[in-house]
N, C-alpha and C. Protein backbone atom coordinates (compact mmCIF):
# COMPACT_ATOMS: atom_id res chain seq x y z
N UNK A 1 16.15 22.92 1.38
CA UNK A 1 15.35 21.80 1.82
C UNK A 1 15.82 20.56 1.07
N UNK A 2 15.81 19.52 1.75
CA UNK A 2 16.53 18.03 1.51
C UNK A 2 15.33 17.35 0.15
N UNK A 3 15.77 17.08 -0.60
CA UNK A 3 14.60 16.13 -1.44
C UNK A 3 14.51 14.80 -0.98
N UNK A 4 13.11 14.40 -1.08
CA UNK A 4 12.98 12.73 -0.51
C UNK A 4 13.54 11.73 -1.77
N UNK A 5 14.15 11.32 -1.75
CA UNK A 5 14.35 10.21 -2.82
C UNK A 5 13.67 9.06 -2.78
N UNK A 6 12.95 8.24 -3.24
CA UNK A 6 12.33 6.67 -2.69
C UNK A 6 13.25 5.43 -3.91
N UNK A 7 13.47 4.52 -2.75
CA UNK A 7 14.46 3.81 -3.25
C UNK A 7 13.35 2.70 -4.22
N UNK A 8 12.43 3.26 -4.56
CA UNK A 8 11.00 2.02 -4.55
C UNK A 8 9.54 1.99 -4.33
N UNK A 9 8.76 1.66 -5.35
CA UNK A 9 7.54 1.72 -4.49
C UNK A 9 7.63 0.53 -3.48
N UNK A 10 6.35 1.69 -2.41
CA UNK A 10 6.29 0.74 -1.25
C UNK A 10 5.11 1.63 -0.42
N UNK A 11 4.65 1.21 0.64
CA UNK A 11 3.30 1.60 1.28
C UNK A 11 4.19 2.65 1.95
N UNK A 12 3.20 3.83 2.02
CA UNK A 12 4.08 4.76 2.68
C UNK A 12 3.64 4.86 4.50
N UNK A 13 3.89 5.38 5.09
CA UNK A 13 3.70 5.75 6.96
C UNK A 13 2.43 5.14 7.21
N UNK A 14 2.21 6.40 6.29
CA UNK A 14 0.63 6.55 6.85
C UNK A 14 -0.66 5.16 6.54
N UNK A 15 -0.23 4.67 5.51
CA UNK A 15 -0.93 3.52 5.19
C UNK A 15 0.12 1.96 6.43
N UNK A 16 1.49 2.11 5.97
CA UNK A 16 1.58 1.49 7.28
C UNK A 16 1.07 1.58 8.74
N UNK A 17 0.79 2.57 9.34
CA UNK A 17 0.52 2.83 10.75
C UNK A 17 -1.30 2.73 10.49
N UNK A 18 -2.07 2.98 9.91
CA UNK A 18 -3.47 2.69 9.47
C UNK A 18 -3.71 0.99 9.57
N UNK A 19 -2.34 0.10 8.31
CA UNK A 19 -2.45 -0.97 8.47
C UNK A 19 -2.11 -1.75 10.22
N UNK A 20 -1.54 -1.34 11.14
CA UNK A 20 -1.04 -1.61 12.35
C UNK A 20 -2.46 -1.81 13.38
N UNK A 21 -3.18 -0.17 12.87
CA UNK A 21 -4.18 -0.31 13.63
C UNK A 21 -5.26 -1.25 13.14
N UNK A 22 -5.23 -1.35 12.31
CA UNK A 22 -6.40 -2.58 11.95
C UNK A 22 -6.45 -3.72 12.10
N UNK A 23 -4.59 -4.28 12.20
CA UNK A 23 -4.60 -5.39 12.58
C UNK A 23 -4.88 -6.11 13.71
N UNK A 24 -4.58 -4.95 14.94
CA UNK A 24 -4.69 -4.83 16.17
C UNK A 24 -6.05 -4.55 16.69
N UNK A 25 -6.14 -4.13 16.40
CA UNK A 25 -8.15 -4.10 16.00
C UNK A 25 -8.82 -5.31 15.55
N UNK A 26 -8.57 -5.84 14.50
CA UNK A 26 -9.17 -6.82 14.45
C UNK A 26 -9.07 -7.92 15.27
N UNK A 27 -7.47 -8.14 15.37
CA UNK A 27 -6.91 -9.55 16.33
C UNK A 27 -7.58 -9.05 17.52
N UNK A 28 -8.08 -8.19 18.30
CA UNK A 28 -8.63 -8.20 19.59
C UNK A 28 -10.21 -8.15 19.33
N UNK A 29 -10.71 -7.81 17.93
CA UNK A 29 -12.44 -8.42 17.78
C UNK A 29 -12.39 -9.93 17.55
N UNK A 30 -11.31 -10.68 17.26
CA UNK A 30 -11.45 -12.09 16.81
C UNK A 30 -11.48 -12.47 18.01
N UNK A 31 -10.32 -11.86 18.97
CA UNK A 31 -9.80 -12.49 19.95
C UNK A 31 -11.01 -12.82 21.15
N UNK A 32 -11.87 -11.34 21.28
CA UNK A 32 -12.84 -11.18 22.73
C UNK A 32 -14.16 -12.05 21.70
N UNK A 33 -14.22 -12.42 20.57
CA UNK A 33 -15.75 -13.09 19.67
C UNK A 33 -16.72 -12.24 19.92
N UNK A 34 -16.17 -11.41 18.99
CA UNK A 34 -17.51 -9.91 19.09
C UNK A 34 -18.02 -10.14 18.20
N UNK A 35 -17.94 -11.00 17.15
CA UNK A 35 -19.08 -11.55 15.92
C UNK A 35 -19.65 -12.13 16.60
N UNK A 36 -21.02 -12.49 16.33
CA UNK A 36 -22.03 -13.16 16.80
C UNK A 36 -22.17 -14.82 15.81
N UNK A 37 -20.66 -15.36 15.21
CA UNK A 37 -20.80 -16.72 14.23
C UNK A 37 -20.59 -17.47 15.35
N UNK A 38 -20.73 -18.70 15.79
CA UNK A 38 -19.83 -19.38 16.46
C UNK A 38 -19.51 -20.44 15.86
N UNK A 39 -19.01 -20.61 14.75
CA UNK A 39 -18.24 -21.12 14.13
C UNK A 39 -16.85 -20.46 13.94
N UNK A 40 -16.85 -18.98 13.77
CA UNK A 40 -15.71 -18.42 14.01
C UNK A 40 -15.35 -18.24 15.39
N UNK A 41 -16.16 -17.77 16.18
CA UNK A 41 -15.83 -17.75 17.23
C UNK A 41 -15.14 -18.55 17.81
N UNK A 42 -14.99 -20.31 17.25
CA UNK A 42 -14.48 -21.46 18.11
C UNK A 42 -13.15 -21.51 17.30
N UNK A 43 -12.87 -20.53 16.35
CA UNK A 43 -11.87 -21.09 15.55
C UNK A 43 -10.84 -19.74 16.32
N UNK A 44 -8.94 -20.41 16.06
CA UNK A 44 -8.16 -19.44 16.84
C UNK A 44 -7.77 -18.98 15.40
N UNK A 45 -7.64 -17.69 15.14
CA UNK A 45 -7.08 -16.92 14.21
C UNK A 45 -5.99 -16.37 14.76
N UNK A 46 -4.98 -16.29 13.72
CA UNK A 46 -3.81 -15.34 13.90
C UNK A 46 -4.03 -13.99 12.75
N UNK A 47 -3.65 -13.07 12.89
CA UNK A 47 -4.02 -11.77 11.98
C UNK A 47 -2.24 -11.04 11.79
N UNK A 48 -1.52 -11.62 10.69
CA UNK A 48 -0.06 -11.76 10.88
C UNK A 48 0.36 -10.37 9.89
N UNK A 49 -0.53 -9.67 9.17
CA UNK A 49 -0.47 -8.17 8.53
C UNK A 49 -1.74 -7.97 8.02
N UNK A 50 -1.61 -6.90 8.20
CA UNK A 50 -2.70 -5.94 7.27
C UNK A 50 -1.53 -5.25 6.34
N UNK A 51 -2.08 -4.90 4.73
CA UNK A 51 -1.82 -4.32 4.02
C UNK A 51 -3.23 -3.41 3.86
N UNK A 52 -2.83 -1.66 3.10
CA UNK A 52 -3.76 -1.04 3.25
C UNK A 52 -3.41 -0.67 1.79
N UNK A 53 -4.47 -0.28 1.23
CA UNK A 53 -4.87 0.50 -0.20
C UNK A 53 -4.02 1.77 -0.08
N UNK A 54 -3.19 2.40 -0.87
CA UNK A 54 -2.92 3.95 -1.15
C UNK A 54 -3.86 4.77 -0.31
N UNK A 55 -5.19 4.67 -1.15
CA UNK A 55 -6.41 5.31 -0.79
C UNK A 55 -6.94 4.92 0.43
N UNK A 56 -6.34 3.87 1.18
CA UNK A 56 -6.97 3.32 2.82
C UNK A 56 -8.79 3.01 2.76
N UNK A 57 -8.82 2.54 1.46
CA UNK A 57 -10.12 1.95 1.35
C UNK A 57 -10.63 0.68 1.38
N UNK A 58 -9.66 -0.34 0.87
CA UNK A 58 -9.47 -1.55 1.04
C UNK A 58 -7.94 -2.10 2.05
N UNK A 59 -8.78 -3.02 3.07
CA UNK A 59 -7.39 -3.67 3.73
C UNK A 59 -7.83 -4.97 3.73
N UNK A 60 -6.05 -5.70 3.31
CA UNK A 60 -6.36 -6.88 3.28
C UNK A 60 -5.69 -7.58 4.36
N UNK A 61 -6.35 -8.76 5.12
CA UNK A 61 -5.63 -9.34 6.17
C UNK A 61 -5.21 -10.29 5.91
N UNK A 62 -4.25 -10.61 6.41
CA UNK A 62 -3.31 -12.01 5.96
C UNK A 62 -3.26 -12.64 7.56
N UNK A 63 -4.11 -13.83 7.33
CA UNK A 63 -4.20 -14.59 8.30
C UNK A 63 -4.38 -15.94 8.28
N UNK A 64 -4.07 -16.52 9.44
CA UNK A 64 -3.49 -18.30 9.58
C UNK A 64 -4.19 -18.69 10.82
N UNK A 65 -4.86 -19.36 10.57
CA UNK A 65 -5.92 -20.28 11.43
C UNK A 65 -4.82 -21.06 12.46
N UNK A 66 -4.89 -20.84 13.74
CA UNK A 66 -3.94 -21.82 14.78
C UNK A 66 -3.67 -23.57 14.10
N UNK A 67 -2.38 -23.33 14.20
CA UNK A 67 -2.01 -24.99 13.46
C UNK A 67 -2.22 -24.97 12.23
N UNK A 68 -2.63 -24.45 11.36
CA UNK A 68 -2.33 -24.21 9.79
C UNK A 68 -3.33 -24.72 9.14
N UNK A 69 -4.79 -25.01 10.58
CA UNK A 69 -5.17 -26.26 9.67
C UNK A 69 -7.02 -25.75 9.38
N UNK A 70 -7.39 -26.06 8.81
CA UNK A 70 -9.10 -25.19 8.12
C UNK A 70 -8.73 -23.92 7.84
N UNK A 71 -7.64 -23.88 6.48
CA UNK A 71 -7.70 -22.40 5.99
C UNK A 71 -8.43 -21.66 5.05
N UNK A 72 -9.14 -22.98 4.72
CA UNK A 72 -9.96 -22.83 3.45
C UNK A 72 -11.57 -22.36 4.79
N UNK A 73 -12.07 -23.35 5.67
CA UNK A 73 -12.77 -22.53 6.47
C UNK A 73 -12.87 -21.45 6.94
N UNK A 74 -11.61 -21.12 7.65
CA UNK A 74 -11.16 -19.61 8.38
C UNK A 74 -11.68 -18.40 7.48
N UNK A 75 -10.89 -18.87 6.02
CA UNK A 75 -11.42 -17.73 4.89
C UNK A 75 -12.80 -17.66 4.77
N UNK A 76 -13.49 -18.78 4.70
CA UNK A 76 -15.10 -18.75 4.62
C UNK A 76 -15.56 -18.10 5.45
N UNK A 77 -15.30 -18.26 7.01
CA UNK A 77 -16.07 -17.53 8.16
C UNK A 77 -15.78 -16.03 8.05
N UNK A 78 -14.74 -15.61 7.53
CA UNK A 78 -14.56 -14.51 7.74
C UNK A 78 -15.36 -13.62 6.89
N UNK A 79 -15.09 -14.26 5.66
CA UNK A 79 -16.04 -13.30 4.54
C UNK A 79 -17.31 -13.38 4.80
N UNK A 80 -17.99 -14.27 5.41
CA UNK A 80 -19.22 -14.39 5.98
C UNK A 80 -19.92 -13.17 6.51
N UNK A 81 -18.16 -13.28 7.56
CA UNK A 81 -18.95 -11.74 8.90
C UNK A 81 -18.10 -10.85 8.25
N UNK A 82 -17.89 -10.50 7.17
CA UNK A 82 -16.72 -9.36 6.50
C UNK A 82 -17.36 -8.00 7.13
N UNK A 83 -19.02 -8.29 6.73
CA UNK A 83 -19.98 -6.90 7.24
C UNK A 83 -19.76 -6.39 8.71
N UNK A 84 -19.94 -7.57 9.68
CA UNK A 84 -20.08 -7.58 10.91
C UNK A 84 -18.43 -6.74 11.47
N UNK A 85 -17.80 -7.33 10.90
CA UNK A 85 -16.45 -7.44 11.64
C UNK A 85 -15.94 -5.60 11.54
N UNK A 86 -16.20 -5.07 10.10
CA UNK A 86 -16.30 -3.96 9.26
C UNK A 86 -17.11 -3.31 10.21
N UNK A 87 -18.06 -3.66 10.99
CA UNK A 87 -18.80 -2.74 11.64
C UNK A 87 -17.99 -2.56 13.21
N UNK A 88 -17.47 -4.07 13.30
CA UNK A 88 -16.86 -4.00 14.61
C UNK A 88 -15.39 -2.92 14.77
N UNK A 89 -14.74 -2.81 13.68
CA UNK A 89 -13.38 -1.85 13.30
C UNK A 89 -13.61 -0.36 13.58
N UNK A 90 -15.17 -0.19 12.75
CA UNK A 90 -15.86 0.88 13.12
C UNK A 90 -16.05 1.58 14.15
N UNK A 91 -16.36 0.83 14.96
CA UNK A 91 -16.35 1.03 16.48
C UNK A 91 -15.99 1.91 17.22
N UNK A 92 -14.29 1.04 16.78
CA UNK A 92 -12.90 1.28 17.94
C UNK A 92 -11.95 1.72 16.80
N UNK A 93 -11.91 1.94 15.33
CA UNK A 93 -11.00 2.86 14.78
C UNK A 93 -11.22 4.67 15.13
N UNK A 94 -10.18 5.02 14.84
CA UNK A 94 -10.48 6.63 15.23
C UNK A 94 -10.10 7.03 14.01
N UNK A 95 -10.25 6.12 12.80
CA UNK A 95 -10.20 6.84 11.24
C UNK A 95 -11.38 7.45 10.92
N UNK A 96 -10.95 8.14 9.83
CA UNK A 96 -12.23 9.17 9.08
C UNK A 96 -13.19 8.30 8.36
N UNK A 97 -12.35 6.83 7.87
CA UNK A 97 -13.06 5.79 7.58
C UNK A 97 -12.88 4.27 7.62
N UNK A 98 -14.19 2.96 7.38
CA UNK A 98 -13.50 2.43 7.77
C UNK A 98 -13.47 1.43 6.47
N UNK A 99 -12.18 1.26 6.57
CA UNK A 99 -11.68 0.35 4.96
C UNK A 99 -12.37 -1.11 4.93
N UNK A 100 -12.80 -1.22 3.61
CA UNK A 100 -13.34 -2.57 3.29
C UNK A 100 -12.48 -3.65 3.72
N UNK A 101 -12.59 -4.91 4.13
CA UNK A 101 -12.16 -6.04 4.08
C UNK A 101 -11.99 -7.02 3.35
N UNK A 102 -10.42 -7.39 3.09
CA UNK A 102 -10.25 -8.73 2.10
C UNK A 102 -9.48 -9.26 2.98
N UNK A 103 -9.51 -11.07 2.72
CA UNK A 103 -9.17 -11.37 3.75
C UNK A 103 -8.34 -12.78 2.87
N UNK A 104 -6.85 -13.36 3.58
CA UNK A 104 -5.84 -14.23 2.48
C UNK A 104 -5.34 -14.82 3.47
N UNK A 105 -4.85 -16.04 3.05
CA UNK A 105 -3.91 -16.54 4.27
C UNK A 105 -2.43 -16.16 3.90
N UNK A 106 -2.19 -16.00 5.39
CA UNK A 106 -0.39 -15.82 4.92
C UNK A 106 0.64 -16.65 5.10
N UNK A 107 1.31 -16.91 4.25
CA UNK A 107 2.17 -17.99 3.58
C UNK A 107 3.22 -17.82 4.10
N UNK A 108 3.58 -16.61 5.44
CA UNK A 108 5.08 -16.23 5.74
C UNK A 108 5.19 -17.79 6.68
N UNK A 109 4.84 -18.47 7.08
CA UNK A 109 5.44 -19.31 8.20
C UNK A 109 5.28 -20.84 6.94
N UNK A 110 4.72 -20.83 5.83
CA UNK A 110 5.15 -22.04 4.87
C UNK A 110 6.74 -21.68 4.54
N UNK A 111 7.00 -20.25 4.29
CA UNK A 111 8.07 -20.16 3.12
C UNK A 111 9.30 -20.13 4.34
N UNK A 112 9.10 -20.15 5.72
CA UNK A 112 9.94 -19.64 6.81
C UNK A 112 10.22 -21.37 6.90
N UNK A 113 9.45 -22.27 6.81
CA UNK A 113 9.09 -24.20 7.16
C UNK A 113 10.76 -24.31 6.12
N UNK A 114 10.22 -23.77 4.68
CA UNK A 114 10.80 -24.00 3.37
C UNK A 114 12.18 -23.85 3.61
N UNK A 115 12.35 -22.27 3.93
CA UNK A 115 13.55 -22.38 3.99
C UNK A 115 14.56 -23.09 5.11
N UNK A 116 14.09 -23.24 6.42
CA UNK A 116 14.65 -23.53 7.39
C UNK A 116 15.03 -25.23 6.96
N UNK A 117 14.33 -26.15 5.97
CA UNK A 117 14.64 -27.22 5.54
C UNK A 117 15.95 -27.32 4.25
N UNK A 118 15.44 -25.87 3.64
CA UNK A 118 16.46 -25.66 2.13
C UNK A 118 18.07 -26.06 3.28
N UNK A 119 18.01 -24.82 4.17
CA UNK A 119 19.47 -24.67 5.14
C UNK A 119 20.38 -25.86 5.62
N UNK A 120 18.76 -26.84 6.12
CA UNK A 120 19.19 -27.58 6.92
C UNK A 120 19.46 -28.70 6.00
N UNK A 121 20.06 -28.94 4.91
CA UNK A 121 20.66 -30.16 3.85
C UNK A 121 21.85 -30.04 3.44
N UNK A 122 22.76 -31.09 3.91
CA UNK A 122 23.85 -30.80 3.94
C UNK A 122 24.27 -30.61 2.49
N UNK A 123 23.95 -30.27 1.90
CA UNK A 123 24.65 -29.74 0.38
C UNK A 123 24.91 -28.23 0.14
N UNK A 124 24.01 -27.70 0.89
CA UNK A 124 23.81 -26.47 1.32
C UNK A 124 24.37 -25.70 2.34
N UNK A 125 24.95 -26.68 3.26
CA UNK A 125 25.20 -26.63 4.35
C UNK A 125 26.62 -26.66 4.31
N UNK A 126 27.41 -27.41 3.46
CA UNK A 126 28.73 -27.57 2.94
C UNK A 126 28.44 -25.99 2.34
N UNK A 127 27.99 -25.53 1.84
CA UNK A 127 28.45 -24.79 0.70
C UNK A 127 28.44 -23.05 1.68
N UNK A 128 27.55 -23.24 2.94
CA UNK A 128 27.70 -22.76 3.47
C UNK A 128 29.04 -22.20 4.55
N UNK A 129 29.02 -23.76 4.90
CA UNK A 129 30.34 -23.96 5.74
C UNK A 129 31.73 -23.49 4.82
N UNK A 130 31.50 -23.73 3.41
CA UNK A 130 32.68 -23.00 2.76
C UNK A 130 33.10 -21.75 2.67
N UNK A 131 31.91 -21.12 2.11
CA UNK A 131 31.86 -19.58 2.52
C UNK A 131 31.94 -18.92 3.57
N UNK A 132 31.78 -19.42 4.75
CA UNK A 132 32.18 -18.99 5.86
C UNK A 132 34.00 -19.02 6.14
N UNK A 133 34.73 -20.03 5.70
CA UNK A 133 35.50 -20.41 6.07
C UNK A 133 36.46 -19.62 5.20
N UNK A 134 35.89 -19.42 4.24
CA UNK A 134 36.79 -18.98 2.81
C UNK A 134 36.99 -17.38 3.58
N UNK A 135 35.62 -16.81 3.75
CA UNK A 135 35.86 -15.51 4.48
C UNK A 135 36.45 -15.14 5.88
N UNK A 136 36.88 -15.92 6.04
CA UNK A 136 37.47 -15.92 7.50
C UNK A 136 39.27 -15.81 7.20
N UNK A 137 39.38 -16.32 5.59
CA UNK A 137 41.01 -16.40 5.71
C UNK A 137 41.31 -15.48 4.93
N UNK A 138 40.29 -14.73 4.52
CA UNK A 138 40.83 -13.50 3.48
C UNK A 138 40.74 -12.08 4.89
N UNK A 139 40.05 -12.29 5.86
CA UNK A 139 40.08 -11.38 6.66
C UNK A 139 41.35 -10.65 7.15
């Protein structure tokens, strides 16, 4: 029998595919406004990962309010209905349980802004264009 080697910690299957369903779960309770806030309700959420606990007791969602903009709200409404929403997962998960809620914004589309500006300066861009070029004549 083959031994598993892990190159790393890292979330394993099962907490990935747990985190999948929750996200998907949730983005379609935000989406249909099965909370009863309507303050959240009027707001568009994006739900861009779930990360899940080892133990699948705590999941945290990493999410971005449409247009980037009331993230400091978005977070408020949510923890508000953390209970509600927790009940709504409940529902429609087919887990044995259903994991607490923390809830963060996610920073992947600032650091995606970041870099796509780092690229786009031509100092960088030279240095790019060199390395390309350099590897093209050693080929």
């Amino acid at each position: 029998m083959a031994k598993r080697f892990d190159t790393g910690p890292g979330p394993s299957q099962r907490q990935l595919r747990v985190g999948e369903l929750v996200r998907r779960t949730l983005s379609d309770v935000l989406m249909q406004g099965e909370v009863h806030d309507p303050e959240l309700n009027a707001m568009s959420i994006t739900v861009g990962e779930v990360t899940v606990s080892p133990d699948l007791r705590v999941a945290t969602a990493w999410i971005m309010p449409l247009g980037g903009k009331g993230r400091d709200e978005a977070i408020a409404a949510l923890a508000r209905n953390r209970g509600e929403l927790r009940r709504a997962l409940g529902r429609k998960l087919t887990t044995k349980s259903t994991p607490d809620l923390r809830f963060r914004i996610d920073e992947t589309f600032d650091r995606m802004d970041d870099t796509r500006r780092l690229f786009a300066q031509d100092k960088v861009r030279q240095d790019l264009d060199a390395d390309e070029e350099g590897g093209e004549q050693e080929s």
